[in-house]
N, C-alpha and C. Protein backbone atom coordinates (compact mmCIF):
# COMPACT_ATOMS: atom_id res chain seq x y z
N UNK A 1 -9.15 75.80 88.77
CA UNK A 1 -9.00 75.75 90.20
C UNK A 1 -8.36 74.45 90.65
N UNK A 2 -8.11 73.33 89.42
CA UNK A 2 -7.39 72.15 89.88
C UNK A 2 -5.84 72.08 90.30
N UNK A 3 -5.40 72.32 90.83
CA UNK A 3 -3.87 72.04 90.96
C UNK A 3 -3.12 71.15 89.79
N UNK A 4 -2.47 71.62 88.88
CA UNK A 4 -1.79 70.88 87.30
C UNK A 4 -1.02 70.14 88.31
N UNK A 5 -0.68 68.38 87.46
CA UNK A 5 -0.17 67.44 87.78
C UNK A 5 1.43 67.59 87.44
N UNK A 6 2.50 67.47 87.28
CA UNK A 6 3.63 66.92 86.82
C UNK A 6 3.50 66.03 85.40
N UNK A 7 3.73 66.37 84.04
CA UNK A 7 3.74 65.21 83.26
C UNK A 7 4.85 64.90 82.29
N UNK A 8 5.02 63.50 82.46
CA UNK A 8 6.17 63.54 81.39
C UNK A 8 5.22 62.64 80.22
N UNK A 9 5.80 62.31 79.31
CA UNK A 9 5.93 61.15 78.17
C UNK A 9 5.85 59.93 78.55
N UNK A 10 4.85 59.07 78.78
CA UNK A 10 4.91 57.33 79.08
C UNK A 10 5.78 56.78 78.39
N UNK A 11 6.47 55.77 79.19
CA UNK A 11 7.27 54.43 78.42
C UNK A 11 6.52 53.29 78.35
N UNK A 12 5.53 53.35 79.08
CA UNK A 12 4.59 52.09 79.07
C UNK A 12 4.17 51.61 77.43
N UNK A 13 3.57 50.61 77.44
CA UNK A 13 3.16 50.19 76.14
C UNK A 13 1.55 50.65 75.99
N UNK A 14 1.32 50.81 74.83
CA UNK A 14 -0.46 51.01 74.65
C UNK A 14 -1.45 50.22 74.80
N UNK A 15 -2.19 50.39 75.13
CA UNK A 15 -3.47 49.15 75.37
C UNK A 15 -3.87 48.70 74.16
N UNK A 16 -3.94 46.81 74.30
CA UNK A 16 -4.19 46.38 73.25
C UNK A 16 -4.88 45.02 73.64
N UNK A 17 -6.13 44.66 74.52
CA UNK A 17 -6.33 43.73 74.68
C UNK A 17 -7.85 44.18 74.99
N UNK A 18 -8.54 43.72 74.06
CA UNK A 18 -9.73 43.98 74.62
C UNK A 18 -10.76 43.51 75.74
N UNK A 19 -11.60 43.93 76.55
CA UNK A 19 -11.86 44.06 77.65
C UNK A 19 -11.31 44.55 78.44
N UNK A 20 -9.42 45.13 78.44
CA UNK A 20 -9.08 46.18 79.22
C UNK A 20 -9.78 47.04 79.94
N UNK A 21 -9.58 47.37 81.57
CA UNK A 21 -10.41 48.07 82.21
C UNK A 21 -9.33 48.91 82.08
N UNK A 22 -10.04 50.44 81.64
CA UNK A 22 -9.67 51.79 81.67
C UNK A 22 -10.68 52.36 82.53
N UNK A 23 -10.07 53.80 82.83
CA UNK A 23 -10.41 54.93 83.21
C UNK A 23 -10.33 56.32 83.06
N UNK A 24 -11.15 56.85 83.15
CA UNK A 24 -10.85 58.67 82.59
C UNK A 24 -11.38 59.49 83.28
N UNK A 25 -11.06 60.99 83.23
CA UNK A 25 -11.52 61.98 84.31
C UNK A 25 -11.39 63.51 83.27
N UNK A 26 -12.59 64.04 83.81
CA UNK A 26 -12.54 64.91 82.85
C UNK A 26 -13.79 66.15 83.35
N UNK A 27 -14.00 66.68 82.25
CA UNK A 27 -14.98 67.95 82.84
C UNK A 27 -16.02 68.05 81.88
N UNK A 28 -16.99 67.31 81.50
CA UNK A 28 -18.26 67.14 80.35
C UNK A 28 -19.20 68.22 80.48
N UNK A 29 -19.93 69.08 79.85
CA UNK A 29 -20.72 70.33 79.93
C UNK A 29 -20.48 70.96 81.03
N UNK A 30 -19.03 71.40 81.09
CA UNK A 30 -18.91 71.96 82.36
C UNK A 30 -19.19 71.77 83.52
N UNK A 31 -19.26 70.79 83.65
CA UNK A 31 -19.41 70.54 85.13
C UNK A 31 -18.07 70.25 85.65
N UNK A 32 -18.28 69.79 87.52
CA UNK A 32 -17.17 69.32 88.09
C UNK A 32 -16.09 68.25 87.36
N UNK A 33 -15.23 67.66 88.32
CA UNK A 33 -14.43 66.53 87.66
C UNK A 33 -15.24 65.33 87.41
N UNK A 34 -15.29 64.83 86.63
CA UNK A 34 -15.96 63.32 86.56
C UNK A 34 -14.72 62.15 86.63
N UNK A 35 -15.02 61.15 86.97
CA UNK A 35 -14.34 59.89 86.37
C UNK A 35 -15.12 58.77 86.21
N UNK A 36 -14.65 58.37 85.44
CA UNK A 36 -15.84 57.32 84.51
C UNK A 36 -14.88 55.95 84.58
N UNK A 37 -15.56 54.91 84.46
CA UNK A 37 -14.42 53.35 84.24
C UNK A 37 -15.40 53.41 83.11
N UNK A 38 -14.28 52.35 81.70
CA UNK A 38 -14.29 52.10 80.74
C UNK A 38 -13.57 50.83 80.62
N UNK A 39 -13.93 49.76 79.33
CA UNK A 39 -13.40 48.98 79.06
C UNK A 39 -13.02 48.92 77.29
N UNK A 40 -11.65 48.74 76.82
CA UNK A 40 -11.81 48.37 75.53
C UNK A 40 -12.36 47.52 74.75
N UNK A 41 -13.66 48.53 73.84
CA UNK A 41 -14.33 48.00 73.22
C UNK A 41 -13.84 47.20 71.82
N UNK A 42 -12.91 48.24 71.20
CA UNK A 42 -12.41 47.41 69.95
C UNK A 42 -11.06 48.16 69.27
N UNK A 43 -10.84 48.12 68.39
CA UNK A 43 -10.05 49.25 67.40
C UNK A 43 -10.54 49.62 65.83
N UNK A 44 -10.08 50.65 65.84
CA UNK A 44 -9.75 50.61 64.11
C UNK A 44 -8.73 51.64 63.92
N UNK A 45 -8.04 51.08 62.80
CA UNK A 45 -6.70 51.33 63.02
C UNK A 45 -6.08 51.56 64.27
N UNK A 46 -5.48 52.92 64.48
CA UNK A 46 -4.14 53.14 65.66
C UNK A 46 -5.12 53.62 66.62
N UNK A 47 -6.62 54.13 66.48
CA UNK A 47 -7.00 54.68 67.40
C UNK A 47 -7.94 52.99 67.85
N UNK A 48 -8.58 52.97 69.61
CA UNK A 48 -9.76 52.27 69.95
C UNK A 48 -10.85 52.96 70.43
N UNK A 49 -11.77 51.84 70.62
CA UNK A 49 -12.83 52.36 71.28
C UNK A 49 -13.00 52.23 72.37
N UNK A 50 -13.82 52.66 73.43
CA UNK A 50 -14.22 52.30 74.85
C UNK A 50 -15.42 52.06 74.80
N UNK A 51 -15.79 51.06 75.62
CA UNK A 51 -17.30 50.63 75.97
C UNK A 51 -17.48 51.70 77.40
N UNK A 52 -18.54 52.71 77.50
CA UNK A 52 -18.53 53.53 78.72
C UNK A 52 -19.37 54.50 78.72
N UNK A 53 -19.73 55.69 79.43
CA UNK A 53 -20.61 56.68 78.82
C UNK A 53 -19.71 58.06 79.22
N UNK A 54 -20.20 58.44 78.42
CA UNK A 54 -19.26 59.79 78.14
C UNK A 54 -20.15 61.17 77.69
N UNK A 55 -20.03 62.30 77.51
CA UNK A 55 -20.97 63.43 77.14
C UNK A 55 -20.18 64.45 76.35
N UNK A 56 -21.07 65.35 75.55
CA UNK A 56 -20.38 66.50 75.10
C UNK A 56 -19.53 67.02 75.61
N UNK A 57 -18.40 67.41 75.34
CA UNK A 57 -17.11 68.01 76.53
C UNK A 57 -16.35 67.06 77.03
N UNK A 58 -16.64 66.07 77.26
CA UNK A 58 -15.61 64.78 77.74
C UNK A 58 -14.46 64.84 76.74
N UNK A 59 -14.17 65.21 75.70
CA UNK A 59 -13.31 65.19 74.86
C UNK A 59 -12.37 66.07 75.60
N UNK A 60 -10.61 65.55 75.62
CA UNK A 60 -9.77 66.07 76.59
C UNK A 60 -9.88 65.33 77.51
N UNK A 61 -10.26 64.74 78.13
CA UNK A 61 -10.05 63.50 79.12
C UNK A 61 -8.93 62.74 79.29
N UNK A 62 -8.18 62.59 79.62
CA UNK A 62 -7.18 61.60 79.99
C UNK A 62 -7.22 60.47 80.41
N UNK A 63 -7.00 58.98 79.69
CA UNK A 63 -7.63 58.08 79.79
C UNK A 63 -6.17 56.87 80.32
N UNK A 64 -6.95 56.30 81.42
CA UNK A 64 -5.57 55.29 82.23
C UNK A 64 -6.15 53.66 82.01
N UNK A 65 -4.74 53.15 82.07
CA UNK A 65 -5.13 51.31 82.17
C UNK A 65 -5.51 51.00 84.04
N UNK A 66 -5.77 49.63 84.17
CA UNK A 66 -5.49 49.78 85.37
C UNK A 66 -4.44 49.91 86.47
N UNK A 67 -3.20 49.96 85.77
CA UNK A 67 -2.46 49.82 86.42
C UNK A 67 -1.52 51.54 86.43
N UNK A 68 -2.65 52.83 86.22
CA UNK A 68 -2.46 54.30 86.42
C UNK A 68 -1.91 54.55 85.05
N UNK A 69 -1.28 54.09 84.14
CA UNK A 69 -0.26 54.30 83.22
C UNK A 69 -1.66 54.96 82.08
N UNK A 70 -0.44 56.27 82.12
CA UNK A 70 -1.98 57.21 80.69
C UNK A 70 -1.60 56.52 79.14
N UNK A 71 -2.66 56.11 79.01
CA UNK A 71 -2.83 55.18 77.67
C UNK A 71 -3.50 56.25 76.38
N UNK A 72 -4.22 57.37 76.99
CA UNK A 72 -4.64 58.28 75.46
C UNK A 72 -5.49 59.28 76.44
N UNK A 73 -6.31 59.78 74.90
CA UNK A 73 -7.01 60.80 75.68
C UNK A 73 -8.78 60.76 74.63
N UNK A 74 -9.19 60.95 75.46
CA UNK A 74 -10.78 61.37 74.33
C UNK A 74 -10.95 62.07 73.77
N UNK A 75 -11.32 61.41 72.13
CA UNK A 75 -11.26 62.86 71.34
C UNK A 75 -12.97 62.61 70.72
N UNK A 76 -13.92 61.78 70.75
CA UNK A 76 -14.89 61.43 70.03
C UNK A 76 -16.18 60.58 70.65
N UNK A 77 -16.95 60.77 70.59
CA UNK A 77 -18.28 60.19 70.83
C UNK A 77 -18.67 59.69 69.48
N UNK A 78 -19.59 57.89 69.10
CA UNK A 78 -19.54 57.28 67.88
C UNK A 78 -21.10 57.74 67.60
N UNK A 79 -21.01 58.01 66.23
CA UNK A 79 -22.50 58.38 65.53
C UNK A 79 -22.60 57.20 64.63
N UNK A 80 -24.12 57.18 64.45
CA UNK A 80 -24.77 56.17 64.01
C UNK A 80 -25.94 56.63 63.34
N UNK A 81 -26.60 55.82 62.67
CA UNK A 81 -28.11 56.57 61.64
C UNK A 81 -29.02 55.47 62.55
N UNK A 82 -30.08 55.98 62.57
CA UNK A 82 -31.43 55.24 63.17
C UNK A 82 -32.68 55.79 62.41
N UNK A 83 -33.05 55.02 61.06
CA UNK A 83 -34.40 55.51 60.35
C UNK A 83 -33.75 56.95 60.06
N UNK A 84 -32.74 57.01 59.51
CA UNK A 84 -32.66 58.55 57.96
C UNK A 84 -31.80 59.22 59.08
N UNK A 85 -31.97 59.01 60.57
CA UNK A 85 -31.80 60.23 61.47
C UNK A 85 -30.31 60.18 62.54
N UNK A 86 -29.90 60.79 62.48
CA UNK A 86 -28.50 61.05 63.16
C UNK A 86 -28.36 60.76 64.60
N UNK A 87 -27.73 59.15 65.12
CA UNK A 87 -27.66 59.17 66.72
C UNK A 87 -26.95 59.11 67.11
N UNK A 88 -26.23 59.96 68.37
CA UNK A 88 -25.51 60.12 69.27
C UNK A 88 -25.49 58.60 70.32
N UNK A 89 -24.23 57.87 70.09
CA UNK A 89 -23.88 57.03 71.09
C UNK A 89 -22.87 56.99 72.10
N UNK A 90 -23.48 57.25 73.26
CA UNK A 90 -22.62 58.02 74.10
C UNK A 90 -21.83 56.76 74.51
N UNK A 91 -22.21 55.70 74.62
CA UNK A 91 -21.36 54.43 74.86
C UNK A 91 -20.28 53.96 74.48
N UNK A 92 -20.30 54.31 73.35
CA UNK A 92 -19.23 54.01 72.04
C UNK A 92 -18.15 55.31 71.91
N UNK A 93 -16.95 55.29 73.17
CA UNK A 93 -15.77 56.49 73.02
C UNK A 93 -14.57 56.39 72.61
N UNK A 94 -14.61 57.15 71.84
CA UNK A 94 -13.20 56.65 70.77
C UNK A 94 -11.60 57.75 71.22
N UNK A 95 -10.70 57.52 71.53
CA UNK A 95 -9.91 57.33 72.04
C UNK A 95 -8.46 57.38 71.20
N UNK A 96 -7.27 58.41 71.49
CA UNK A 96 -6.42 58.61 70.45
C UNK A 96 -5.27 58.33 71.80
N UNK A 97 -4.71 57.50 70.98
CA UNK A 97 -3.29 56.88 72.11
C UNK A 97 -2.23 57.52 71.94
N UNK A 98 -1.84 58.18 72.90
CA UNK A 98 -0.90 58.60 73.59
C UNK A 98 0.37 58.40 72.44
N UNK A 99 0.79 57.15 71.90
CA UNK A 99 1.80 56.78 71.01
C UNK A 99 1.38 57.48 69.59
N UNK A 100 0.54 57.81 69.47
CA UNK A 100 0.26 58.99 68.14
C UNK A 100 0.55 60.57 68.44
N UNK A 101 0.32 61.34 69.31
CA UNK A 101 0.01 62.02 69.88
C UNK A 101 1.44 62.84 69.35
N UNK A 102 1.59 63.62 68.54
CA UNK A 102 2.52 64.33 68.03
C UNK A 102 2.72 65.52 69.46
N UNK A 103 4.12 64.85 70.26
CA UNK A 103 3.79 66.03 71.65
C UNK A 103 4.87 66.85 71.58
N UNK A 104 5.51 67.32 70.52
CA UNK A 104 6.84 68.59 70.49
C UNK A 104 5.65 69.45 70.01
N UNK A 105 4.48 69.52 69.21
CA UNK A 105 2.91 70.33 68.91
C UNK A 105 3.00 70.30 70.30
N UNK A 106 2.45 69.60 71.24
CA UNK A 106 1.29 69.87 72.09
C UNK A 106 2.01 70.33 73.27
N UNK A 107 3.19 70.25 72.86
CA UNK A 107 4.41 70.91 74.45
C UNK A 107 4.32 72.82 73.83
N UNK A 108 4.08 72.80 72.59
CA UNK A 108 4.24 74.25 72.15
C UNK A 108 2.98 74.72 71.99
N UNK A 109 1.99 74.25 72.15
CA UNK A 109 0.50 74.60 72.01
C UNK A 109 0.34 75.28 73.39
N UNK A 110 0.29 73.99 74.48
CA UNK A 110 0.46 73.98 75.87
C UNK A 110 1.14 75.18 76.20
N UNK A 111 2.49 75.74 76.09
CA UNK A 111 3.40 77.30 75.96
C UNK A 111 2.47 78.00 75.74
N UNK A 112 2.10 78.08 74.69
CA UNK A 112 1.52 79.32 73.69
C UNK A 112 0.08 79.54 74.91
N UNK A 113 -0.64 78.60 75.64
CA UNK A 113 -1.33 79.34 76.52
C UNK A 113 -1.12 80.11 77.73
N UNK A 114 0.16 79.53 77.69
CA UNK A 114 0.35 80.43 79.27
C UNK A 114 1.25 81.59 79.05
């Protein structure tokens, strides 16, 4: 029911400074739109992290610097062990930049739904 945006391909550069204030918007267990502020938490390798909270379904999010420019998108929430047992850290969102993002796939994926 959202009205689709216009998108091209950024020329901007990728975020690479940590404490960067980001932002993202998205639709987590189905619910409405959310938008969340985030800051870069760290990297490893080509992908980073965000310091922020995020939920099941947030993955697909579209994630901006402050200055609007789309820097990636959410693909991950960070797991951790606590005593033998498996924890969900919703704080810790990991984040695939835009400059990886193989998009002649995702321009023909994108087709193939409509």
């Amino acid at each position: 029911k959202i009205k689709p945006i216009n998108f091209k391909i950024p020329d901007n550069k990728s975020v690479k400074d940590i404490g960067s204030e980001l932002i993202f918007s998205g639709f987590p267990g189905n619910q409405s739109l959310r938008t969340v502020r985030a800051l870069v938490a760290g990297y490893e390798g080509k992908r980073f992290v965000m310091h922020s909270t995020a939920w099941k379904g947030s993955s697909g999010s579209c994630v901006f610097d402050s200055s609007g420019n789309f820097v990636g998108i959410v693909f991950a929430l960070s797991m951790s062990q606590f005593r033998g047992h498996s924890v969900l850290l919703e704080s810790m969102v990991w984040v695939e930049p835009y400059t990886s993002i193989d998009w002649v796939s995702a321009k023909r994926f994108v087709k193939a739904l409509n």
